[in-house]
N, C-alpha and C. Protein backbone atom coordinates (compact mmCIF):
# COMPACT_ATOMS: atom_id res chain seq x y z
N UNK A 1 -0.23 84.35 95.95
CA UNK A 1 -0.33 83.01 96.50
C UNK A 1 -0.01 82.99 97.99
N UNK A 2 1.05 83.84 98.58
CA UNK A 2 0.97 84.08 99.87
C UNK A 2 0.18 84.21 100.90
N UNK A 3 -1.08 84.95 100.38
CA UNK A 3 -2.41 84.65 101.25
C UNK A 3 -2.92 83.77 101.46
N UNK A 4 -2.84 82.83 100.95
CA UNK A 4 -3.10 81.46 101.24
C UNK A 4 -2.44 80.87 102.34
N UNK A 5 -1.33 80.86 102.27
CA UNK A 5 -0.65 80.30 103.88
C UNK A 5 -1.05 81.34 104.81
N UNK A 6 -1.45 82.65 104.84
CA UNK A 6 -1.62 83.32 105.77
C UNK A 6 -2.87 83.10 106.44
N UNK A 7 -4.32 82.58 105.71
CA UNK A 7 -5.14 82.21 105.21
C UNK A 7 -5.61 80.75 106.03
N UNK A 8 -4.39 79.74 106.02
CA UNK A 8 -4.40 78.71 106.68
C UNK A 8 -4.22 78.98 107.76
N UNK A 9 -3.27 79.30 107.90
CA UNK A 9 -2.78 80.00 109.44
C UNK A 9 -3.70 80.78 110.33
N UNK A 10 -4.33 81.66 109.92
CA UNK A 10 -5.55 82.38 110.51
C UNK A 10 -6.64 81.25 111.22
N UNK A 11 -6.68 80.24 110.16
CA UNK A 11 -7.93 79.12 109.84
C UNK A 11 -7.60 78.76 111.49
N UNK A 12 -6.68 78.13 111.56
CA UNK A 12 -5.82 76.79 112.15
C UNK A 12 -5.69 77.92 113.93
N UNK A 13 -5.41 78.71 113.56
CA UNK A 13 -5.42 79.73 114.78
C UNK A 13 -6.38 79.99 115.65
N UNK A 14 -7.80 80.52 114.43
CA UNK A 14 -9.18 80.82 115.24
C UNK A 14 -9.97 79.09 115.63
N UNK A 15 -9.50 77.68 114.85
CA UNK A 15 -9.65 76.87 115.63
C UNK A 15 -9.28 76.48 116.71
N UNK A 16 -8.27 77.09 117.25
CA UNK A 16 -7.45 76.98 118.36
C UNK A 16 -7.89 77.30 119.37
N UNK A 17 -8.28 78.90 118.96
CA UNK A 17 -8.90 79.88 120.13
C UNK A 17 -10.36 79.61 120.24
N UNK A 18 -10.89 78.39 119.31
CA UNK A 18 -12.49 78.33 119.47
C UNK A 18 -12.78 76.89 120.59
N UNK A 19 -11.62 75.96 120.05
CA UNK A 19 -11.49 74.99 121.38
C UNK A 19 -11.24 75.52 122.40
N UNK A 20 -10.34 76.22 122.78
CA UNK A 20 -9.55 76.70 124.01
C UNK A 20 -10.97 77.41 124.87
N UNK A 21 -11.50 78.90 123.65
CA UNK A 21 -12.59 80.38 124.76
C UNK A 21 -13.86 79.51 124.85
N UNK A 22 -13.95 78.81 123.54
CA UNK A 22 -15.52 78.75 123.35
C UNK A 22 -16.16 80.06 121.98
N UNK A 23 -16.96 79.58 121.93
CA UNK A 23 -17.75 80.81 120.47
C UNK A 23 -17.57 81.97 121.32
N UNK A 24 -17.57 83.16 120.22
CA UNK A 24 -17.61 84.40 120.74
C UNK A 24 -19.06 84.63 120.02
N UNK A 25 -19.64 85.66 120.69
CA UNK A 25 -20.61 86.52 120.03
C UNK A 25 -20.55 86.60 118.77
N UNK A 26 -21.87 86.63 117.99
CA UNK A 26 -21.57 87.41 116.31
C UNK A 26 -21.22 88.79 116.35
N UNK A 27 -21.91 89.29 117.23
CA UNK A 27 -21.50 91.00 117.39
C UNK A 27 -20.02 91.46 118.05
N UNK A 28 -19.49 90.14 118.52
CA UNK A 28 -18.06 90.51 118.76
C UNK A 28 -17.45 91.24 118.08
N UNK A 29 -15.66 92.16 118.40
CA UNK A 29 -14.93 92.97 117.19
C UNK A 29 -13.86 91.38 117.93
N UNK A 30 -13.61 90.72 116.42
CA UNK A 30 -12.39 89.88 115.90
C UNK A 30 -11.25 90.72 115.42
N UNK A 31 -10.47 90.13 116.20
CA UNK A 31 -8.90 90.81 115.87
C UNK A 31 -8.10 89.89 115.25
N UNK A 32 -7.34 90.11 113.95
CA UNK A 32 -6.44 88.88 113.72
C UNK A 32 -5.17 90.54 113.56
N UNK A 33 -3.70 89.58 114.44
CA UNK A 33 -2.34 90.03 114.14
C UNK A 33 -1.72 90.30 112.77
N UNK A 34 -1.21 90.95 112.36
CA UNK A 34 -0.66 90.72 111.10
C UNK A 34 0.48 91.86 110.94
N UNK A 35 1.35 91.55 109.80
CA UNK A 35 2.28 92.79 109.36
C UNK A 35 2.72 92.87 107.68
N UNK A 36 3.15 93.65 107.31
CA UNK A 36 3.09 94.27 106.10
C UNK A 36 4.44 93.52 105.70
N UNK A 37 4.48 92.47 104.36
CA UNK A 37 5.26 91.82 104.16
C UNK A 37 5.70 92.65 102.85
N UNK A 38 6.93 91.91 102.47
CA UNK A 38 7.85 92.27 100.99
C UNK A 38 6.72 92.09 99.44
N UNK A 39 5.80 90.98 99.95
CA UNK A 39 4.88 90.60 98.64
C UNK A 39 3.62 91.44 98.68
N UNK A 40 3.58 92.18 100.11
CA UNK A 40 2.46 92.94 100.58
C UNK A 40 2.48 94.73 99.86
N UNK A 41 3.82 94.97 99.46
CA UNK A 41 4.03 96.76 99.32
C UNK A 41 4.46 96.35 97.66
N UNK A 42 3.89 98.04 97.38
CA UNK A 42 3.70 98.01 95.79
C UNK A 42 5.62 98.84 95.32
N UNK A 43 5.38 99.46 94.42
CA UNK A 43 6.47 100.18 94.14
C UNK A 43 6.65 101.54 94.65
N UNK A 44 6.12 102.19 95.56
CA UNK A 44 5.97 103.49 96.46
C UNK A 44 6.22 102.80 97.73
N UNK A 45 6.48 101.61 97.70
CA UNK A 45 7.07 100.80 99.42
C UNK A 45 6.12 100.89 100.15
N UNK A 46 4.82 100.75 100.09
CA UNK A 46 3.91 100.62 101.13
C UNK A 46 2.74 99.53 101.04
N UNK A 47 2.05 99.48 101.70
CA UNK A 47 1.22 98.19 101.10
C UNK A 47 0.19 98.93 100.18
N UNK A 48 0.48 97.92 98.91
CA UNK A 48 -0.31 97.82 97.67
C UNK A 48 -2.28 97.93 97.80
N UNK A 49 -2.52 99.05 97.36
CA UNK A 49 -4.49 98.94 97.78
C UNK A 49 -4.61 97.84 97.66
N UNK A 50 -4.74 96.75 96.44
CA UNK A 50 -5.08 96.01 96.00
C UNK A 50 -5.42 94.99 97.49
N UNK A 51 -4.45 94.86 97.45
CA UNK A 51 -3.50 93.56 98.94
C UNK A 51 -4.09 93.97 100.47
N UNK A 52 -5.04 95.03 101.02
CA UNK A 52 -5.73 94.98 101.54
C UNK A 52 -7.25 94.34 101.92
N UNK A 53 -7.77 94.16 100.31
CA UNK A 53 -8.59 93.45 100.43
C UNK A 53 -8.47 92.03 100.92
N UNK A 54 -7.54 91.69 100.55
CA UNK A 54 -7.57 90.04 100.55
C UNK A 54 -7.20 89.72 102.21
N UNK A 55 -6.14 90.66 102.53
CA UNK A 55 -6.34 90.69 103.70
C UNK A 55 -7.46 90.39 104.64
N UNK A 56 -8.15 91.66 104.38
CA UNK A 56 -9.49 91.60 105.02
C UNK A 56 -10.20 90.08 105.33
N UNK A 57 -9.80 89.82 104.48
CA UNK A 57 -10.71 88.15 104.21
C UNK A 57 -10.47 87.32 105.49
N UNK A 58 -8.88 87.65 106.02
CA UNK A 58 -8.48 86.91 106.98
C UNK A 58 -9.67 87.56 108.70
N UNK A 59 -9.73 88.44 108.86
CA UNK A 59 -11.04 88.84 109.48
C UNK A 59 -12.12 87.70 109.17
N UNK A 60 -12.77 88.12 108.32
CA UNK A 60 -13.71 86.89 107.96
C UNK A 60 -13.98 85.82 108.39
N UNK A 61 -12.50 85.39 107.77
CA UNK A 61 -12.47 84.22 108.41
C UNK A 61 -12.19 83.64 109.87
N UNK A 62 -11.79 84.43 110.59
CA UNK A 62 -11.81 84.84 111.86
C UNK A 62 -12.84 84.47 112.57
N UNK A 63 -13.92 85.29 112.21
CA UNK A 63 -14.92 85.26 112.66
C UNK A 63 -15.91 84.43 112.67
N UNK A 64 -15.91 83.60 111.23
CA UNK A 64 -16.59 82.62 111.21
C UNK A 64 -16.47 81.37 111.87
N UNK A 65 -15.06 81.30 111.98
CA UNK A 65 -14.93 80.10 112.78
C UNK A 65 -15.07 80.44 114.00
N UNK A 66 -14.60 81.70 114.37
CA UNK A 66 -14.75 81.90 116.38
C UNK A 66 -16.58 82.17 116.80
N UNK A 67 -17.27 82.42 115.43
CA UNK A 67 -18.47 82.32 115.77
C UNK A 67 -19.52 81.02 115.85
N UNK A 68 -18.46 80.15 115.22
CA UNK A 68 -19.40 78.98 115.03
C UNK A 68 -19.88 78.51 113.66
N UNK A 69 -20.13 79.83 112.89
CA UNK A 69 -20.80 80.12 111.83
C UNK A 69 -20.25 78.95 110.67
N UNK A 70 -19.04 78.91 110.76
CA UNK A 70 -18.32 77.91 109.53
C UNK A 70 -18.67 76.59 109.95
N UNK A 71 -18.87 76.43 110.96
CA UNK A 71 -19.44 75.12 111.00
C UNK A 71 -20.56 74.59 110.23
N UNK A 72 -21.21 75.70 110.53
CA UNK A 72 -22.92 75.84 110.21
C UNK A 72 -22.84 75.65 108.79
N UNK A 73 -21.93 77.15 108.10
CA UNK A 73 -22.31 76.82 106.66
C UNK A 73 -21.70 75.73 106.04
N UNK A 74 -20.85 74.55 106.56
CA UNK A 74 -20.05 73.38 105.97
C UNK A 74 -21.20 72.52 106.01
N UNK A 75 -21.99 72.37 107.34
CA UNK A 75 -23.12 71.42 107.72
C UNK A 75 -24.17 71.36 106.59
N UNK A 76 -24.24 73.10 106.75
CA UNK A 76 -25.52 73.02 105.40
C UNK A 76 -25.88 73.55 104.02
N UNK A 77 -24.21 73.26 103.58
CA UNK A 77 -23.82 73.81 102.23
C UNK A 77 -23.83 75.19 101.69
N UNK A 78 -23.43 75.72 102.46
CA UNK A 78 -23.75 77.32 102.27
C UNK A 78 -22.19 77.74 102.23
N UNK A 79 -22.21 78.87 102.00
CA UNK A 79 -21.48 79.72 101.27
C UNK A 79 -21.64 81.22 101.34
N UNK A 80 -20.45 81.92 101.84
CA UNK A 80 -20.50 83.61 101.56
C UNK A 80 -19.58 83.87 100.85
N UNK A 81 -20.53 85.06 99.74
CA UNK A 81 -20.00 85.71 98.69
C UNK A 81 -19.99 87.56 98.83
N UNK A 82 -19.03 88.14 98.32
CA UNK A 82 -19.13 89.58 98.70
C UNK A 82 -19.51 90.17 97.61
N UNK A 83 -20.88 90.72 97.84
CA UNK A 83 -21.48 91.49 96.47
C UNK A 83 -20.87 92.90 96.37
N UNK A 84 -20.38 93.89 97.38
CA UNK A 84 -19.92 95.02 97.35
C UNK A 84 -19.18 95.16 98.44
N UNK A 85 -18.04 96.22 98.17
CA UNK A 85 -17.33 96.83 99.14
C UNK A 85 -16.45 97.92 99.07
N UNK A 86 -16.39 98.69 99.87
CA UNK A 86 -16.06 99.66 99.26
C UNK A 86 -14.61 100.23 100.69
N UNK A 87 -13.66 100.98 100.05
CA UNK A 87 -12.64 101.15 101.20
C UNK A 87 -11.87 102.46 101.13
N UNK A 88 -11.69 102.91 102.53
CA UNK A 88 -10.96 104.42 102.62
C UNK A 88 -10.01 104.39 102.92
N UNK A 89 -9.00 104.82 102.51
CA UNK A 89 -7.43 104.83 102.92
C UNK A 89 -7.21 106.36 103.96
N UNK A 90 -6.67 105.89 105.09
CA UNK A 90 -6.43 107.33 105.52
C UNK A 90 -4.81 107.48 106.02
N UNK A 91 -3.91 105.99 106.28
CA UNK A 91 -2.66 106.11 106.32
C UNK A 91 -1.95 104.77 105.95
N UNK A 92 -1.20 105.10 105.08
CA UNK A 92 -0.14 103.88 104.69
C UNK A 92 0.28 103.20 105.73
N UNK A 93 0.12 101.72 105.46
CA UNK A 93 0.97 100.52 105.77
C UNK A 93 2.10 100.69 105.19
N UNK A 94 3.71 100.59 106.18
CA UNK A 94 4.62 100.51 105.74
C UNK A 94 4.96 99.19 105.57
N UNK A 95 6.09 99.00 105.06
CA UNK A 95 6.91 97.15 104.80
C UNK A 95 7.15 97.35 106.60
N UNK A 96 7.03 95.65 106.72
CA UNK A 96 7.38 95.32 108.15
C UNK A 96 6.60 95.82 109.42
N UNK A 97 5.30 97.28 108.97
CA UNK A 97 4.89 97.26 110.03
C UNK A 97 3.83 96.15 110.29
N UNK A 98 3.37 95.99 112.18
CA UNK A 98 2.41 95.24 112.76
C UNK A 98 1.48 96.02 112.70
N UNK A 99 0.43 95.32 112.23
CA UNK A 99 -1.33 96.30 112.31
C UNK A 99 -1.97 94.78 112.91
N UNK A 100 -3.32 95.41 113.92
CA UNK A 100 -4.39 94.49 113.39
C UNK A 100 -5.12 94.39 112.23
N UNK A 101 -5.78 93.57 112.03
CA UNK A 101 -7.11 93.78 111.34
C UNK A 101 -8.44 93.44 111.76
N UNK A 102 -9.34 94.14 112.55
CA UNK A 102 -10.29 94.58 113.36
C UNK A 102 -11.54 94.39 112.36
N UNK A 103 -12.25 93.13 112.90
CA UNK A 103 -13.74 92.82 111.85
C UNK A 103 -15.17 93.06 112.94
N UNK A 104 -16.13 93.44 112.75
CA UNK A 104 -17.24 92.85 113.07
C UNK A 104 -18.66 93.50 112.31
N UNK A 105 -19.47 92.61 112.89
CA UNK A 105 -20.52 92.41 112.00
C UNK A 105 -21.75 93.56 112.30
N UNK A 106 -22.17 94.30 110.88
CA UNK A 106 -22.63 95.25 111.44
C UNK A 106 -24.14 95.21 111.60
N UNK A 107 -24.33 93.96 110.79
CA UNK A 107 -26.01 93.86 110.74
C UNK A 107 -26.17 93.11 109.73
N UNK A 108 -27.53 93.40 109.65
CA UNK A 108 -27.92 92.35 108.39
C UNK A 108 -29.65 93.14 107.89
N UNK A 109 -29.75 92.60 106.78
CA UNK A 109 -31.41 92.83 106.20
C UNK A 109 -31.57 91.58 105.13
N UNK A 110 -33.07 91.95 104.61
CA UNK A 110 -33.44 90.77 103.98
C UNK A 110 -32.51 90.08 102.93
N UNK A 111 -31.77 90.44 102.27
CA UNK A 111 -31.21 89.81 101.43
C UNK A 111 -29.51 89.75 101.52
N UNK A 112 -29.09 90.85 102.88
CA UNK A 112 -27.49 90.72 102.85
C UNK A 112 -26.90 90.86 104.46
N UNK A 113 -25.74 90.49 104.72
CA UNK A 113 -25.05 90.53 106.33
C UNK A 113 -24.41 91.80 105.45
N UNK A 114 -23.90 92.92 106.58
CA UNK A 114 -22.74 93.78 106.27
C UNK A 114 -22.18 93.66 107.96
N UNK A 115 -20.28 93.79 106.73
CA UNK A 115 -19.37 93.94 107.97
C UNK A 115 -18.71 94.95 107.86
N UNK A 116 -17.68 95.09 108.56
CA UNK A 116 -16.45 96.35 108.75
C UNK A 116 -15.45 95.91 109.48
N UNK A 117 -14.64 96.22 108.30
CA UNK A 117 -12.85 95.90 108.60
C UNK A 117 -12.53 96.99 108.64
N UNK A 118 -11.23 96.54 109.64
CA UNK A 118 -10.22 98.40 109.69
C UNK A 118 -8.94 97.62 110.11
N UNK A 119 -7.83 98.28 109.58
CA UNK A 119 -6.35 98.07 109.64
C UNK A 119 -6.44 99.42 110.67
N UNK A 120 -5.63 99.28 111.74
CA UNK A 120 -5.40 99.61 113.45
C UNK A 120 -4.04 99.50 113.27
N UNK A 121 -3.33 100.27 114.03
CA UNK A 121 -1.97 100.61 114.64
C UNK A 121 -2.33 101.14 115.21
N UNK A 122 -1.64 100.86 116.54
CA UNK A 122 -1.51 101.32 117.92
C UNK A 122 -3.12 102.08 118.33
N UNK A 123 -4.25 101.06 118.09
CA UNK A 123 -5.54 102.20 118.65
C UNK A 123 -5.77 102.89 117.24
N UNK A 124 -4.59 103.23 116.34
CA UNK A 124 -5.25 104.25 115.20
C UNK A 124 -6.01 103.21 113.96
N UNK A 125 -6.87 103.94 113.30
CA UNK A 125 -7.51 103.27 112.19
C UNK A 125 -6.74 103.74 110.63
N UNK A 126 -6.07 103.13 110.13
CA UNK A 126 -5.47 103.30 109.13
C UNK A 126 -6.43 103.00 107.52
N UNK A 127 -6.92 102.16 107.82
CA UNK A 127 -7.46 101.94 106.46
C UNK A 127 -9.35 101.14 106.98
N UNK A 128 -10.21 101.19 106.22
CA UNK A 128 -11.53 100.92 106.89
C UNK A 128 -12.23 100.20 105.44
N UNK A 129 -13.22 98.91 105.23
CA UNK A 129 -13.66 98.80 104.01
C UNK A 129 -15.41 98.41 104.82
N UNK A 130 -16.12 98.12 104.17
CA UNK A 130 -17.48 97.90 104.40
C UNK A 130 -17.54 96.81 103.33
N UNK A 131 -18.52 96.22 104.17
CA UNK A 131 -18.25 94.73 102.98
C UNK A 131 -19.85 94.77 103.39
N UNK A 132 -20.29 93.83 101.98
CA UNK A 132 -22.15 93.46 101.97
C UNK A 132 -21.90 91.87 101.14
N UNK A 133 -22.02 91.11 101.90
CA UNK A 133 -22.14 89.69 101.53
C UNK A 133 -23.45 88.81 101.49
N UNK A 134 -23.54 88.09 101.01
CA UNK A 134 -24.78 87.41 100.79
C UNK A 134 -24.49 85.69 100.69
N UNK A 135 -25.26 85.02 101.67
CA UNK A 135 -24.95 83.66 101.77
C UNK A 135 -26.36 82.84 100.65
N UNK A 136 -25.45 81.85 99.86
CA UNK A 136 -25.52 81.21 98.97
C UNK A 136 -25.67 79.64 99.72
N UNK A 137 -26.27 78.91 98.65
CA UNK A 137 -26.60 77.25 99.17
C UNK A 137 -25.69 76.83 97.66
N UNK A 138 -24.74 75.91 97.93
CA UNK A 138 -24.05 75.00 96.95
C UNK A 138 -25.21 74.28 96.17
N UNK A 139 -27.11 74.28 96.71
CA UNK A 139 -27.87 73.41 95.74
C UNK A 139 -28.17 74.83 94.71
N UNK A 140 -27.71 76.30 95.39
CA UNK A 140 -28.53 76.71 94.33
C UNK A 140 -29.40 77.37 95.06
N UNK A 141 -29.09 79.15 94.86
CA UNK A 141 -30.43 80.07 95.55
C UNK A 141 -29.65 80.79 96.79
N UNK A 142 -30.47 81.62 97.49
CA UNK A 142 -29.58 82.35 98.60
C UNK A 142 -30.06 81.89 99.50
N UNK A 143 -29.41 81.77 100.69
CA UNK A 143 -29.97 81.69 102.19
C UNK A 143 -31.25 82.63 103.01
N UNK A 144 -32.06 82.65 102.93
CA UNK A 144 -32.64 83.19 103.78
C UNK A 144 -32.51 83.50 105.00
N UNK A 145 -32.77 84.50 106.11
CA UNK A 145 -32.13 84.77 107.04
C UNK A 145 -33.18 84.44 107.92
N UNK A 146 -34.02 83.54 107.40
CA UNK A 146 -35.03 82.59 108.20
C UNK A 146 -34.24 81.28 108.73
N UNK A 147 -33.97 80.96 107.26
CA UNK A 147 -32.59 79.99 106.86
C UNK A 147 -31.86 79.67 107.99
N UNK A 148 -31.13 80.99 108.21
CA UNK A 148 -29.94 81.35 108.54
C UNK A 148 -30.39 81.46 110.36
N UNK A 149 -31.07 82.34 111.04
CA UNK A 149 -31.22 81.87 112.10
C UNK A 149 -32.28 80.82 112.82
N UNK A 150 -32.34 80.13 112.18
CA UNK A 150 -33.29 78.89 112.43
C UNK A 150 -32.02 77.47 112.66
N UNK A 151 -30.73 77.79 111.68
CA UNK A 151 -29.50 77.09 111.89
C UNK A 151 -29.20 77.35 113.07
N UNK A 152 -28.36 79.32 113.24
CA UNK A 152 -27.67 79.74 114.28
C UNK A 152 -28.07 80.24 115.78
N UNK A 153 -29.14 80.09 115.21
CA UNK A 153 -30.18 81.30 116.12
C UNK A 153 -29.85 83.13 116.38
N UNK A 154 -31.04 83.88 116.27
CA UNK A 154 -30.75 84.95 116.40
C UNK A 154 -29.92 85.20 116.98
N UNK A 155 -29.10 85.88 117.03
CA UNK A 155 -27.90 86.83 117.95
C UNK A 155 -28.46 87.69 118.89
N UNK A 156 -28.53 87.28 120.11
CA UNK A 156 -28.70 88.86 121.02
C UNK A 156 -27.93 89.86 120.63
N UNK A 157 -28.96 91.29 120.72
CA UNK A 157 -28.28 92.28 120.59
C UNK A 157 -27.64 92.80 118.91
N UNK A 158 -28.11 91.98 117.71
CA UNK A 158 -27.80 92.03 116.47
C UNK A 158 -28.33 93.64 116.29
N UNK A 159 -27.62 94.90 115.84
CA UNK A 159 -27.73 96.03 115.63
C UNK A 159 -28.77 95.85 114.44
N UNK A 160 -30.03 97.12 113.95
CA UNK A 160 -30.17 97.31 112.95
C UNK A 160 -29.12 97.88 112.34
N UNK A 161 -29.36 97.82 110.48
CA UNK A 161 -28.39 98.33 109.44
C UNK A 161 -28.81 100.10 109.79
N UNK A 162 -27.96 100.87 109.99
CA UNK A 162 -28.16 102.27 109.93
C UNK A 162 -28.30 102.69 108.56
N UNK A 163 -29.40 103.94 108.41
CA UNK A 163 -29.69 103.93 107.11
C UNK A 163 -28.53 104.33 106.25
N UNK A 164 -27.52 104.66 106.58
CA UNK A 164 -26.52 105.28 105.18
C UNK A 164 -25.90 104.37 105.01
N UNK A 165 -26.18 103.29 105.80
CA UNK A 165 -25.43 101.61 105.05
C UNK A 165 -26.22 101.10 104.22
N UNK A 166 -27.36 101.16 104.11
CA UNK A 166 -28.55 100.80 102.73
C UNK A 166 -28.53 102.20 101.73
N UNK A 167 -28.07 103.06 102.28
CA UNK A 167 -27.77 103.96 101.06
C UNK A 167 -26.31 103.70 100.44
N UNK A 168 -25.70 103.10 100.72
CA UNK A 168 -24.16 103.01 100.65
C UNK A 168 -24.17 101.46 99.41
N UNK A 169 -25.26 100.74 100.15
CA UNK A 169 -25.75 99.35 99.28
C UNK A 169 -26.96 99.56 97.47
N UNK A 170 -27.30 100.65 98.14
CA UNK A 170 -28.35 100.83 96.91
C UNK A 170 -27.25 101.61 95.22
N UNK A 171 -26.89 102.84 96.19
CA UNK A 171 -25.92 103.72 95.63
C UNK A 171 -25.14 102.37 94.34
N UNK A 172 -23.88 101.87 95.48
CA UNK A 172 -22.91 101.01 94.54
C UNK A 172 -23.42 99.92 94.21
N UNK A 173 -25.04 99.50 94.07
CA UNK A 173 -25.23 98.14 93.19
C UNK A 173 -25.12 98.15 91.62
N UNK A 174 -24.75 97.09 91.28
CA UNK A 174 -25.30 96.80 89.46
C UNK A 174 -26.57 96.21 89.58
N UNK A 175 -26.94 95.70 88.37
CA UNK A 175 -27.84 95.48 88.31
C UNK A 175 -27.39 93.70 88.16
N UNK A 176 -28.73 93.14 88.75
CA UNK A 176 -29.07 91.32 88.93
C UNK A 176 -28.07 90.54 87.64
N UNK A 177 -28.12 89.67 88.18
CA UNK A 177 -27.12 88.91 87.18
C UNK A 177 -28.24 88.54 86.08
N UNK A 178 -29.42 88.52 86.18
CA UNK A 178 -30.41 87.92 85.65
C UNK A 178 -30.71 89.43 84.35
N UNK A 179 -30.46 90.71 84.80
CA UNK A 179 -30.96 91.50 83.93
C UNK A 179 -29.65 92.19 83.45
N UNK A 180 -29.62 92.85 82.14
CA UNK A 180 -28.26 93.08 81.35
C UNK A 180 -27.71 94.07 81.83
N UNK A 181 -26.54 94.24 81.46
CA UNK A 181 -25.71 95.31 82.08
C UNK A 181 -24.53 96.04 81.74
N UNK A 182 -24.90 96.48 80.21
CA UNK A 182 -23.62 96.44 78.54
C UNK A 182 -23.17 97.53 79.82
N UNK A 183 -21.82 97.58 79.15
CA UNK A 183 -20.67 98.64 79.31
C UNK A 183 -20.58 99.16 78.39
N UNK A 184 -21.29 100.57 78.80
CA UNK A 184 -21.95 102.07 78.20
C UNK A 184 -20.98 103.36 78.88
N UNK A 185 -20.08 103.22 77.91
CA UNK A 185 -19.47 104.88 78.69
C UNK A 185 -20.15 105.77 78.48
N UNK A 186 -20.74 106.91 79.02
CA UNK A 186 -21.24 107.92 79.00
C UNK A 186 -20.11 108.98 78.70
């Protein structure tokens, strides 16, 4: 439940910094502050895998508001959902330490945006996830990215997806919600 006030706080923050700078780029890298709390570390005293993800979210949200973007999708009922993600650990978060958490957007194709988070100390990259999200309409159906920059307008400078990020998307999909998908141990 703690992420939630952290969550607000982030919210209430990147509105701050969006009155104050003005929008940043979509291709910007968003930084939100943070540190490794008592509800944050598992029983080995470090932060819990789990509790990274949610983290991450605070990025996200970061970004959406310093991009503008949350405006957009409140205006026109839209919605992002994370279909996959996947994350590398390469050094523990201790209790009490300060990390960033370092977001930006790596691209997009017909049917999904992908981003990349990384937990940072001092310049170092501690932990890294790849996220593939897909924006949704509250009537029902996905956004099109006709949709989508016809709202925001294209982004100068929006990177193509490099191919081992559509191999990285194909690899870890299931299959459509629409077609079955028993749980078959092999």
């Amino acid at each position: 439940m703690n992420v939630i006030w952290r969550t607000l706080l982030v919210m209430w923050k990147a509105q701050r910094r969006l009155r104050r700078e003005g929008r940043i780029e979509p291709t910007a890298i968003g930084r939100v502050s943070a540190r490794t709390l008592l509800t944050d570390i598992d029983l080995l005293r470090h932060m819990n895998n789990g509790r990274y993800l949610s983290l991450f979210d605070l990025g996200r949200w970061d970004l959406l508001i310093r991009t503008g973007m949350a405006d957009v999708m409140k205006r026109e009922g839209w919605y992002a959902v994370v279909s996959s993600e996947t994350i590398t650990f390469r050094k523990s978060l201790q209790l009490w330490q300060r990390f960033d958490i370092e977001s930006r957007l790596l691209g997009h194709d017909d049917t999904a945006i992908y981003l990349e988070h990384r937990a940072v100390v001092d310049g170092e990259i501690y932990t890294r996830v790849l996220v593939r999200a897909r924006m949704l309409k509250r009537t029902g159906g996905t956004v099109t990215h006709d949709e989508l920059f016809a709202a925001v307008g294209r982004p100068e400078g929006l990177p193509d997806v490099e191919a081992w990020v559509h191999e990285w998307a194909a690899a870890s999909a299931l299959p459509s919600t629409r077609a079955q998908a028993p749980s078959i141990w092999s």
